[in-house]
N, C-alpha and C. Protein backbone atom coordinates (compact mmCIF):
# COMPACT_ATOMS: atom_id res chain seq x y z
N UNK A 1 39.90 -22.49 -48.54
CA UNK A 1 41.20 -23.07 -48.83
C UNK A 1 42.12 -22.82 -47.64
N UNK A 2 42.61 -23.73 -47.04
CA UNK A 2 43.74 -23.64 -46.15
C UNK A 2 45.17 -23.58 -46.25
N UNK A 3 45.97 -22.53 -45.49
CA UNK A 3 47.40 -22.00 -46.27
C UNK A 3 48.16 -23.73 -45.49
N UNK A 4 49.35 -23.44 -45.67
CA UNK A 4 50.18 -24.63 -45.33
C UNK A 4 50.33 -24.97 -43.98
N UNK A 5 50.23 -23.93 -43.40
CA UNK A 5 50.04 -23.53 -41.86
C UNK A 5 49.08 -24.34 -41.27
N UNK A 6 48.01 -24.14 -41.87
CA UNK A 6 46.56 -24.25 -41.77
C UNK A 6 46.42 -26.11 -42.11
N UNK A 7 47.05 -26.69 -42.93
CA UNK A 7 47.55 -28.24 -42.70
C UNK A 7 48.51 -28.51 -42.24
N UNK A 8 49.51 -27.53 -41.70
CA UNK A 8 50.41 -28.49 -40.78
C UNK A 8 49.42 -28.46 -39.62
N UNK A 9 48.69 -27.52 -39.16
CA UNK A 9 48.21 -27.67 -37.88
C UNK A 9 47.30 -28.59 -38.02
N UNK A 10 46.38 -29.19 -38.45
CA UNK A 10 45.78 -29.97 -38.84
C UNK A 10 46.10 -31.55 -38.71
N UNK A 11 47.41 -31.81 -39.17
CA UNK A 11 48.09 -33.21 -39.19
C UNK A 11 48.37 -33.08 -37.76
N UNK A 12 48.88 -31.89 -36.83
CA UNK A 12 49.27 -31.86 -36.00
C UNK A 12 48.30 -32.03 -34.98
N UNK A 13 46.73 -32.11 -35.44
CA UNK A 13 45.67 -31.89 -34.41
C UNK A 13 45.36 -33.38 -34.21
N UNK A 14 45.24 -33.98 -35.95
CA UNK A 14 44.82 -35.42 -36.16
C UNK A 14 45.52 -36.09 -35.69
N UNK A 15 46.95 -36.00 -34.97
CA UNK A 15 48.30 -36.87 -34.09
C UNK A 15 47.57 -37.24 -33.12
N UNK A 16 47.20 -35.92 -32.26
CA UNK A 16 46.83 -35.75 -30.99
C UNK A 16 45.68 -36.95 -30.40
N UNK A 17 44.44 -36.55 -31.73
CA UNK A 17 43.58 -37.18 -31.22
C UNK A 17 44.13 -38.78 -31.99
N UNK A 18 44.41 -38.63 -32.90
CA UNK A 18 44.93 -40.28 -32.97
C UNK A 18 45.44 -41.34 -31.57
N UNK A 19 46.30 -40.08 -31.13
CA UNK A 19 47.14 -40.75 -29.87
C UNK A 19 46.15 -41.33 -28.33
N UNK A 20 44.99 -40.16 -28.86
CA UNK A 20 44.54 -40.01 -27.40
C UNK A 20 43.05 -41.50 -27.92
N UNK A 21 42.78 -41.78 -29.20
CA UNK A 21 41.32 -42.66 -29.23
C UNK A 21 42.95 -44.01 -29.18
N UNK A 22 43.96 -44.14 -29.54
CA UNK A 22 44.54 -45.41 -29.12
C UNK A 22 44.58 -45.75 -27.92
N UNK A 23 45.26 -44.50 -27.11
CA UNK A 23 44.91 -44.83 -25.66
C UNK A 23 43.72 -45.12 -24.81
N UNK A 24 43.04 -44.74 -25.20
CA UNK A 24 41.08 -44.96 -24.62
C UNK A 24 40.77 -46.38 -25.21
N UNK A 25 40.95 -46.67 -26.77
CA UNK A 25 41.00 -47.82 -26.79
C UNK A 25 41.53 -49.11 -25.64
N UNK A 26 42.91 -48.80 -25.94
CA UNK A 26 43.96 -49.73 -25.11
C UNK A 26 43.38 -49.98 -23.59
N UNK A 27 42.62 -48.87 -23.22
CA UNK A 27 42.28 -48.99 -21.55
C UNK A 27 41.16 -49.79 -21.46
N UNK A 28 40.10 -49.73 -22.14
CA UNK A 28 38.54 -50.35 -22.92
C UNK A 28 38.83 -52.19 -23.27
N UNK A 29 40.42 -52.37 -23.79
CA UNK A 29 40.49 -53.57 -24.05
C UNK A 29 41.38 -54.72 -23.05
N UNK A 30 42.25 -53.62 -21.78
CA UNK A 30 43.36 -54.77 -21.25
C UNK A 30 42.70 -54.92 -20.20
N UNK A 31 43.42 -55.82 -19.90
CA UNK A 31 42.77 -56.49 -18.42
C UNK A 31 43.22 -55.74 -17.03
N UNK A 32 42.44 -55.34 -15.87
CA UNK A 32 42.79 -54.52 -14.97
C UNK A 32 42.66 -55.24 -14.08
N UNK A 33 43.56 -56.06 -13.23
CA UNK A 33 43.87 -56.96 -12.35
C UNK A 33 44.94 -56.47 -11.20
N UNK A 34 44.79 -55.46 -10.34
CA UNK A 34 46.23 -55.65 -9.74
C UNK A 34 46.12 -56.21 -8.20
N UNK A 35 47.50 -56.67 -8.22
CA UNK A 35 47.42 -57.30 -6.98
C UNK A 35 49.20 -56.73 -6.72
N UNK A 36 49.23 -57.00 -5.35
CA UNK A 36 50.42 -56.53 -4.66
C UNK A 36 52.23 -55.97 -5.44
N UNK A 37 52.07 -57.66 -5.80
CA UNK A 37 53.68 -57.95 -6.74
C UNK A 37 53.12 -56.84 -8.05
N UNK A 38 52.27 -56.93 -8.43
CA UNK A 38 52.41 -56.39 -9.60
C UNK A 38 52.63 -54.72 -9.42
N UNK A 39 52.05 -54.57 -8.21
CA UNK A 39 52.54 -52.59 -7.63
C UNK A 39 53.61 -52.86 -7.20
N UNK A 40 54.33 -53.50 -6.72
CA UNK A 40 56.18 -53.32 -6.39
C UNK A 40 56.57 -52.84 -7.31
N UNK A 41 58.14 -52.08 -6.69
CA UNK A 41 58.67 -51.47 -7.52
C UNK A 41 59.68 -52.94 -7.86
N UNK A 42 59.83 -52.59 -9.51
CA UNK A 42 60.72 -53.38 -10.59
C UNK A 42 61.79 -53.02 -10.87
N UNK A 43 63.02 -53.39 -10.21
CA UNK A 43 64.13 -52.79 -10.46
C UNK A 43 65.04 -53.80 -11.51
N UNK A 44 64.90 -53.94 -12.48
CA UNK A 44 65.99 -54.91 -13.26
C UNK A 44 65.55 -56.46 -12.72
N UNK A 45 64.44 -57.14 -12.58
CA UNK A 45 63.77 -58.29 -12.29
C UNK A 45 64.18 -58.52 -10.54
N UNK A 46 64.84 -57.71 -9.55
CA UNK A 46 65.45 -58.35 -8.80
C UNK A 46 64.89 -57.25 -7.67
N UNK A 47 64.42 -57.96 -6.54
CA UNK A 47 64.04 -57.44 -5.29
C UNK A 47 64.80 -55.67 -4.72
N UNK A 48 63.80 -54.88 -5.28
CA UNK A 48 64.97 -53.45 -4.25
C UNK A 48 65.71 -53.31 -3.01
N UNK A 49 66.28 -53.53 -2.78
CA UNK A 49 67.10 -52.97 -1.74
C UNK A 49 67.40 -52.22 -1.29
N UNK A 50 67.17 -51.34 -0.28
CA UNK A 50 68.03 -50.38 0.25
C UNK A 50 67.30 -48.98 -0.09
N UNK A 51 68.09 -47.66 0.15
CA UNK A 51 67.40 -46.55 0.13
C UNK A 51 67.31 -45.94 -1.70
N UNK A 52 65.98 -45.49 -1.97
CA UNK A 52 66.28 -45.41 -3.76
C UNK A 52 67.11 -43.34 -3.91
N UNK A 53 67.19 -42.90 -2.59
CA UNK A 53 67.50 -41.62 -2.50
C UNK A 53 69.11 -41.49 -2.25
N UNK A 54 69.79 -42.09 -3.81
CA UNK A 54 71.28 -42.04 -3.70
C UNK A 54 72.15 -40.39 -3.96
N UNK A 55 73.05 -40.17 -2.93
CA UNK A 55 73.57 -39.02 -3.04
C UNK A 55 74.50 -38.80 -5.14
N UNK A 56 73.61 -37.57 -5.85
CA UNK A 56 74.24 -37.55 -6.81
C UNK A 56 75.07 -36.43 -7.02
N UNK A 57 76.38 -36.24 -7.53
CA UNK A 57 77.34 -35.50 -7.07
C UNK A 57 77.17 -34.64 -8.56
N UNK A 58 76.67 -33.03 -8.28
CA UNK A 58 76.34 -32.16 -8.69
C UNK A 58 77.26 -31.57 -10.01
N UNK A 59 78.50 -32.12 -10.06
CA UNK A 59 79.63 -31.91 -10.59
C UNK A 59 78.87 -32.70 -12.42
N UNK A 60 78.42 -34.06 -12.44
CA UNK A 60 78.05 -34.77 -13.24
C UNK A 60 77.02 -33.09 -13.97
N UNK A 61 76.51 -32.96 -13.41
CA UNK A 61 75.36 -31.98 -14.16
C UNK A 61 75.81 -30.85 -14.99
N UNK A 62 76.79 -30.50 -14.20
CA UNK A 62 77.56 -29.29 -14.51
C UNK A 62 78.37 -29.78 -16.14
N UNK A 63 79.22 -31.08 -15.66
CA UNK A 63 79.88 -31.53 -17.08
C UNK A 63 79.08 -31.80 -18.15
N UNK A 64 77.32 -32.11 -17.84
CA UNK A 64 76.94 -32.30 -18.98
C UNK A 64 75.76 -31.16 -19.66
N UNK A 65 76.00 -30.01 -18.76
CA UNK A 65 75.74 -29.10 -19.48
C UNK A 65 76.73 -28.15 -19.97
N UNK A 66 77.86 -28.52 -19.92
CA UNK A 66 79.06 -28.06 -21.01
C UNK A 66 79.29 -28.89 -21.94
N UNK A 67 78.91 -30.27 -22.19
CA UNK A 67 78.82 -30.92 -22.99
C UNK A 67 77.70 -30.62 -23.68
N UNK A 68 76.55 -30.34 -23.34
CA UNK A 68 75.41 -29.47 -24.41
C UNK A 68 75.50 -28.63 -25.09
N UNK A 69 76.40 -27.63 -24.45
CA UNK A 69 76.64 -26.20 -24.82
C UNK A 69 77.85 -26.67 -25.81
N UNK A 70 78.55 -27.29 -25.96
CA UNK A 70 79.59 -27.51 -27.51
C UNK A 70 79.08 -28.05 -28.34
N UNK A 71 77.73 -29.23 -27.89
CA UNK A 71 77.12 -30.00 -28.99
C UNK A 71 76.17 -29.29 -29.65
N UNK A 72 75.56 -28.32 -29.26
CA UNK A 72 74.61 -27.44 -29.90
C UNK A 72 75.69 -26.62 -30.47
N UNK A 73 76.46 -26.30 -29.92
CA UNK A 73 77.48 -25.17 -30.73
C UNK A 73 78.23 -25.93 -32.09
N UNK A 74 78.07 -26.77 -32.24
CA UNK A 74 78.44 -27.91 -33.45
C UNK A 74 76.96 -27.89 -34.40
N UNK A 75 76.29 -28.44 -33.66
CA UNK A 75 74.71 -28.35 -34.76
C UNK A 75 74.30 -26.89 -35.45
N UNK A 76 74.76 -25.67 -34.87
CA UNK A 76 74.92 -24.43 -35.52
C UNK A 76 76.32 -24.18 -36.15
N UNK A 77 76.91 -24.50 -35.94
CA UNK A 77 78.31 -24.63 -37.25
C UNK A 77 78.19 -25.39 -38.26
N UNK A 78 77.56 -26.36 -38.14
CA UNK A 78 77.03 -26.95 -39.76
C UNK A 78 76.64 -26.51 -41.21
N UNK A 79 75.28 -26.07 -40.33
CA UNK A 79 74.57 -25.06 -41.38
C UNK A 79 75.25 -24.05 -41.93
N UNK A 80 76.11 -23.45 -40.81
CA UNK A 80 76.65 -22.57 -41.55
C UNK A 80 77.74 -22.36 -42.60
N UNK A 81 78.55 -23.65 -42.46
CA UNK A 81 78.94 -23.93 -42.82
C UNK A 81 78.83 -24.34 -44.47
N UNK A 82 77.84 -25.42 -44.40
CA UNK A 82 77.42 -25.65 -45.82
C UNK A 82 76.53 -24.55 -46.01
N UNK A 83 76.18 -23.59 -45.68
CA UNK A 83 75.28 -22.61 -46.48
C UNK A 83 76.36 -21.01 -46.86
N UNK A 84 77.19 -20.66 -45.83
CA UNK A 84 77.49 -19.78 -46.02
C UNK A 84 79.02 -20.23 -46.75
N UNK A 85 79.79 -20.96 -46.51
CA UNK A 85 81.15 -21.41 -47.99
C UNK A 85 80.39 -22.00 -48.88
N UNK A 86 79.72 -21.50 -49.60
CA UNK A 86 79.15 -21.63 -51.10
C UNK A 86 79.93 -21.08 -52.00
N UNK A 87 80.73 -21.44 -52.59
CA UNK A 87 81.63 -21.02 -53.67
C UNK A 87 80.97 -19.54 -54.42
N UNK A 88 79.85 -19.75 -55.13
CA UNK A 88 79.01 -19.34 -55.66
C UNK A 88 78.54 -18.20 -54.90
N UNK A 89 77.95 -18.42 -54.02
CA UNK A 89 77.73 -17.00 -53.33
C UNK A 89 79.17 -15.82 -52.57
N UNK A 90 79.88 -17.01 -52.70
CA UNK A 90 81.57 -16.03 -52.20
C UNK A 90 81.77 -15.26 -52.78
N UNK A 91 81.34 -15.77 -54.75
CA UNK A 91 82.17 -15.02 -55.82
C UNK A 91 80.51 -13.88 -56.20
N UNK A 92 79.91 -14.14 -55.84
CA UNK A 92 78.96 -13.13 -56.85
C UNK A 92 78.64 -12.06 -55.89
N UNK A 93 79.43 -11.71 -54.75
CA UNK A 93 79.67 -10.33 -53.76
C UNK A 93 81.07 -9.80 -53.84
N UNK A 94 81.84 -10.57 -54.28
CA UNK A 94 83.31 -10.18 -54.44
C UNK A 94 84.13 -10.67 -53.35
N UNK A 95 83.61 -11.97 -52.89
CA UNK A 95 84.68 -12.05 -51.82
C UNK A 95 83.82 -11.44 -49.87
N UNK A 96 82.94 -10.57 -50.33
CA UNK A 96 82.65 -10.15 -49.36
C UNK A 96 81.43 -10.66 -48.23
N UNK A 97 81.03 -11.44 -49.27
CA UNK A 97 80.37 -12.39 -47.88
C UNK A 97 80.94 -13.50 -47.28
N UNK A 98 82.26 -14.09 -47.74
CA UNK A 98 82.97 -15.03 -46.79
C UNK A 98 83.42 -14.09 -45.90
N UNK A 99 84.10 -13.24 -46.40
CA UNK A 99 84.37 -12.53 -44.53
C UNK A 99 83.46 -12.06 -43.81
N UNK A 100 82.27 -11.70 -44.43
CA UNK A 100 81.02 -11.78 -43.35
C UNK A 100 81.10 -12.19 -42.48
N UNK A 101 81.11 -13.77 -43.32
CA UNK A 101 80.29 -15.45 -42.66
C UNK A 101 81.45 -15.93 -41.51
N UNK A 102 83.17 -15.33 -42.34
CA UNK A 102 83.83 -16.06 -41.28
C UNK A 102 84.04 -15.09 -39.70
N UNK A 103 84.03 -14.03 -40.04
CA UNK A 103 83.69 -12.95 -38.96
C UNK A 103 82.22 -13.70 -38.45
N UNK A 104 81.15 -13.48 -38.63
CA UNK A 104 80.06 -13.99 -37.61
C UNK A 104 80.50 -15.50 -37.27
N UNK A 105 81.03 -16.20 -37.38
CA UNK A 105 81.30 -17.52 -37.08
C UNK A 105 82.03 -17.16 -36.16
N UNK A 106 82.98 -16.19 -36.30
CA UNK A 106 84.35 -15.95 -35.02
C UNK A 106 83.75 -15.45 -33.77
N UNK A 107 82.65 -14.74 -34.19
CA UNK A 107 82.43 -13.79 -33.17
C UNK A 107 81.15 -14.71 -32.15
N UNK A 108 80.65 -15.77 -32.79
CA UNK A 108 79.66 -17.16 -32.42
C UNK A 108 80.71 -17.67 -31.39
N UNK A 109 81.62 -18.22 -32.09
CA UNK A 109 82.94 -19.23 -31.42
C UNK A 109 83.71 -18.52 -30.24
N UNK A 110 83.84 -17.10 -30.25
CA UNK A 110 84.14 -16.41 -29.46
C UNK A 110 83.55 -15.85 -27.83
N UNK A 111 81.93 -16.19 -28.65
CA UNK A 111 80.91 -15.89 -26.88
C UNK A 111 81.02 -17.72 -26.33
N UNK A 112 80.92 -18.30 -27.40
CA UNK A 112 81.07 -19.63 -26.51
C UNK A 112 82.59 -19.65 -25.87
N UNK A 113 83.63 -19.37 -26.35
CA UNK A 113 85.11 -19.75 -25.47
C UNK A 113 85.15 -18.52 -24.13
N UNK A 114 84.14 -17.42 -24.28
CA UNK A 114 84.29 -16.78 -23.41
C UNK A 114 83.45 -17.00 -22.20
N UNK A 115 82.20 -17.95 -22.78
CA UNK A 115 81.36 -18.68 -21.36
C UNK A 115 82.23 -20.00 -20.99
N UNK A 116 82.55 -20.63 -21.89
CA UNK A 116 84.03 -21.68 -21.31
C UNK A 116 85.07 -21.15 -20.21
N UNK A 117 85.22 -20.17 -20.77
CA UNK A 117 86.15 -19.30 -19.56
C UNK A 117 85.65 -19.06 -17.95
N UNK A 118 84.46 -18.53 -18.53
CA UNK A 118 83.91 -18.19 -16.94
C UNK A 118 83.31 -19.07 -16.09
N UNK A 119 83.11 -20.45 -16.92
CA UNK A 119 82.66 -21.67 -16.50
C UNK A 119 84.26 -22.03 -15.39
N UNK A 120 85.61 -21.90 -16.27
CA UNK A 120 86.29 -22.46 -16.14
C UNK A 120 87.32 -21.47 -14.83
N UNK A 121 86.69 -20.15 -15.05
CA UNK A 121 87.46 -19.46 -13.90
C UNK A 121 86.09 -19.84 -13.06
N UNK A 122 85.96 -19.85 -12.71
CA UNK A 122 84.66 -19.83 -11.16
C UNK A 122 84.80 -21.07 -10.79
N UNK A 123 85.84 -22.14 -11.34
CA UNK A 123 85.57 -23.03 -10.97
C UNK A 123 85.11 -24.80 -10.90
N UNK A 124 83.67 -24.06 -11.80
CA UNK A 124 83.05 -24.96 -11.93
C UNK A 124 83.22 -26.46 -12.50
N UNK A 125 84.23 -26.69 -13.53
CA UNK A 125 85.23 -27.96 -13.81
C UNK A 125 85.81 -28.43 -13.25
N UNK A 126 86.29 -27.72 -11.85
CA UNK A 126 87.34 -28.53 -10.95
C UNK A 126 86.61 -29.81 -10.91
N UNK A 127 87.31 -30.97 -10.42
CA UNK A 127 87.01 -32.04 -9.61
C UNK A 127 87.44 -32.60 -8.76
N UNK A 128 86.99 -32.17 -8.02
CA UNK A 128 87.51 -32.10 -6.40
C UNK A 128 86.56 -33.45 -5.75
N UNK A 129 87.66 -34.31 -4.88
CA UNK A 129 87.02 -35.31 -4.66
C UNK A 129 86.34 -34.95 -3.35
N UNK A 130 85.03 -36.01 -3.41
CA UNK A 130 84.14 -35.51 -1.86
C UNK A 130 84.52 -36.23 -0.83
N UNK A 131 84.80 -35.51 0.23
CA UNK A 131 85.39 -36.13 1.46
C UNK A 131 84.05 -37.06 1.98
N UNK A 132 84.92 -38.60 2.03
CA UNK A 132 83.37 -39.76 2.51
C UNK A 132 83.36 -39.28 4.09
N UNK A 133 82.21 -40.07 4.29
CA UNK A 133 81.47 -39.59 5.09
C UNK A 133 81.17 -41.31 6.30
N UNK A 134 81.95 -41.28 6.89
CA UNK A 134 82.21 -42.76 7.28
C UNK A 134 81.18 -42.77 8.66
N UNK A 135 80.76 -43.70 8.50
CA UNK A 135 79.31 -44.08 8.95
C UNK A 135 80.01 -44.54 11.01
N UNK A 136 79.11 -43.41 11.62
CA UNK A 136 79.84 -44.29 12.78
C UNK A 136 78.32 -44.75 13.60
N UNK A 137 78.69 -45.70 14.60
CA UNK A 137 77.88 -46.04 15.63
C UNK A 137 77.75 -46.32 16.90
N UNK A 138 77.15 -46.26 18.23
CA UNK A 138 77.20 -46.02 18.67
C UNK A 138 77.12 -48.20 19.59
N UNK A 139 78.53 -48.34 20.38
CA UNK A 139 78.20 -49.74 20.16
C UNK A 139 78.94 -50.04 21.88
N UNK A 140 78.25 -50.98 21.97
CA UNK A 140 78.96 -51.13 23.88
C UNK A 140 80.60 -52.05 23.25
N UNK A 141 80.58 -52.44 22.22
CA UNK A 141 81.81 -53.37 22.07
C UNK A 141 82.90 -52.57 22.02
N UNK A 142 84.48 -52.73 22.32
CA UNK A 142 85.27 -51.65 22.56
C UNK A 142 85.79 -51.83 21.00
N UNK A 143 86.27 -50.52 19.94
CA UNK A 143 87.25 -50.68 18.79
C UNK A 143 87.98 -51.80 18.66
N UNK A 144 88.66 -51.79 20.12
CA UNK A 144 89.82 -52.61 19.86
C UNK A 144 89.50 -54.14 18.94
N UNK A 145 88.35 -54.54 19.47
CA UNK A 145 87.51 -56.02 18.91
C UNK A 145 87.76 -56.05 17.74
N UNK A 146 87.20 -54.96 17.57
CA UNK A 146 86.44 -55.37 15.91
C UNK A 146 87.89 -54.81 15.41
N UNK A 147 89.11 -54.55 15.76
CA UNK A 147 90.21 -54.32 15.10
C UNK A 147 90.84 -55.74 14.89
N UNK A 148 90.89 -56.39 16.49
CA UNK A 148 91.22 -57.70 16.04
C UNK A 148 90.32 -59.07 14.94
N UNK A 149 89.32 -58.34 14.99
CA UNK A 149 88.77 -59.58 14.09
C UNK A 149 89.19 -58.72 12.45
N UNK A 150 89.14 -57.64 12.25
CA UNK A 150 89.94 -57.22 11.09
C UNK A 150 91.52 -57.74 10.54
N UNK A 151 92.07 -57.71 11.57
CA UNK A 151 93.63 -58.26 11.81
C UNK A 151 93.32 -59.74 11.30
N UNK A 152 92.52 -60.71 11.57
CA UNK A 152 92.46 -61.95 12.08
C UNK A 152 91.93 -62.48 10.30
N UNK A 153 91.43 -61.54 9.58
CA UNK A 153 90.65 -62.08 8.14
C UNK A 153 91.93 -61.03 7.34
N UNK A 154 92.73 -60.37 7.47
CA UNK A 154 93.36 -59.96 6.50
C UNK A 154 94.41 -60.78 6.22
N UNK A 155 94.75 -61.72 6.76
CA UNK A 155 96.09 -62.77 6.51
C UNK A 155 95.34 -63.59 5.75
């Protein structure tokens, strides 16, 4: 007899190989034809352009792992929420497990505003704009030219 364990792992084994005889199938039945166009890279139906190694500004990463860190800090306030304000369990301790629950909740809410803090003293939220980086070259034509043909299309 197998405990529950013992069929979750089971359903969990039969996934696996489910997944893996579809795929062996699928390879056994499509057609393997390649030719050039079909190895290009596919960017949104339309020819790539240009370099695919765009500068990404490190700041984005940072905001969205403080945005993780409140959204998980929300998915654990839930539960606790509906499990620990249970009317019912408030009254059959005397009162003394809501202040438990609201003390460990404070003291939860409290390590997160205090990593907010140190996120927020060191820095790391500023947004400070990045100084561009203006492309120069090296050209026998003098500035002045290409100032006047600038002059000459801005009217």
């Amino acid at each position: 007899m197998l405990s529950d364990f013992g069929i979750i792992l089971l359903f969990i084994l039969a996934a696996f190989a489910f997944i893996a005889v579809v795929l062996f199938i699928a390879r056994l039945l499509r057609p393997h034809k390649p030719n050039v166009e079909k190895n290009s890279t596919y960017e949104s139906g339309e020819e790539p352009v240009g370099n695919a190694n765009v500068q990404f500004n490190i700041r984005f990463y940072v905001i969205a792992l403080v945005f993780v860190l409140f959204d998980v800090e929300l998915v654990f306030l839930f539960p606790w929420a509906t499990v620990f304000g249970q009317e019912q369990l408030i009254n059959t301790t005397g009162g003394l497990w809501g202040w438990f629950a609201l003390t460990e909740a404070f003291f939860f809410v409290a390590t997160l505003a205090l990593g907010l803090a140190y996120v927020w003293a060191k820095g790391y939220l500023d947004w400070v704009k990045p100084q561009p980086k203006i492309p120069s070259m090296e050209t026998k034509v003098p500035p002045k030219l290409y100032q006047q043909v600038n002059d000459r299309y801005k009217r």
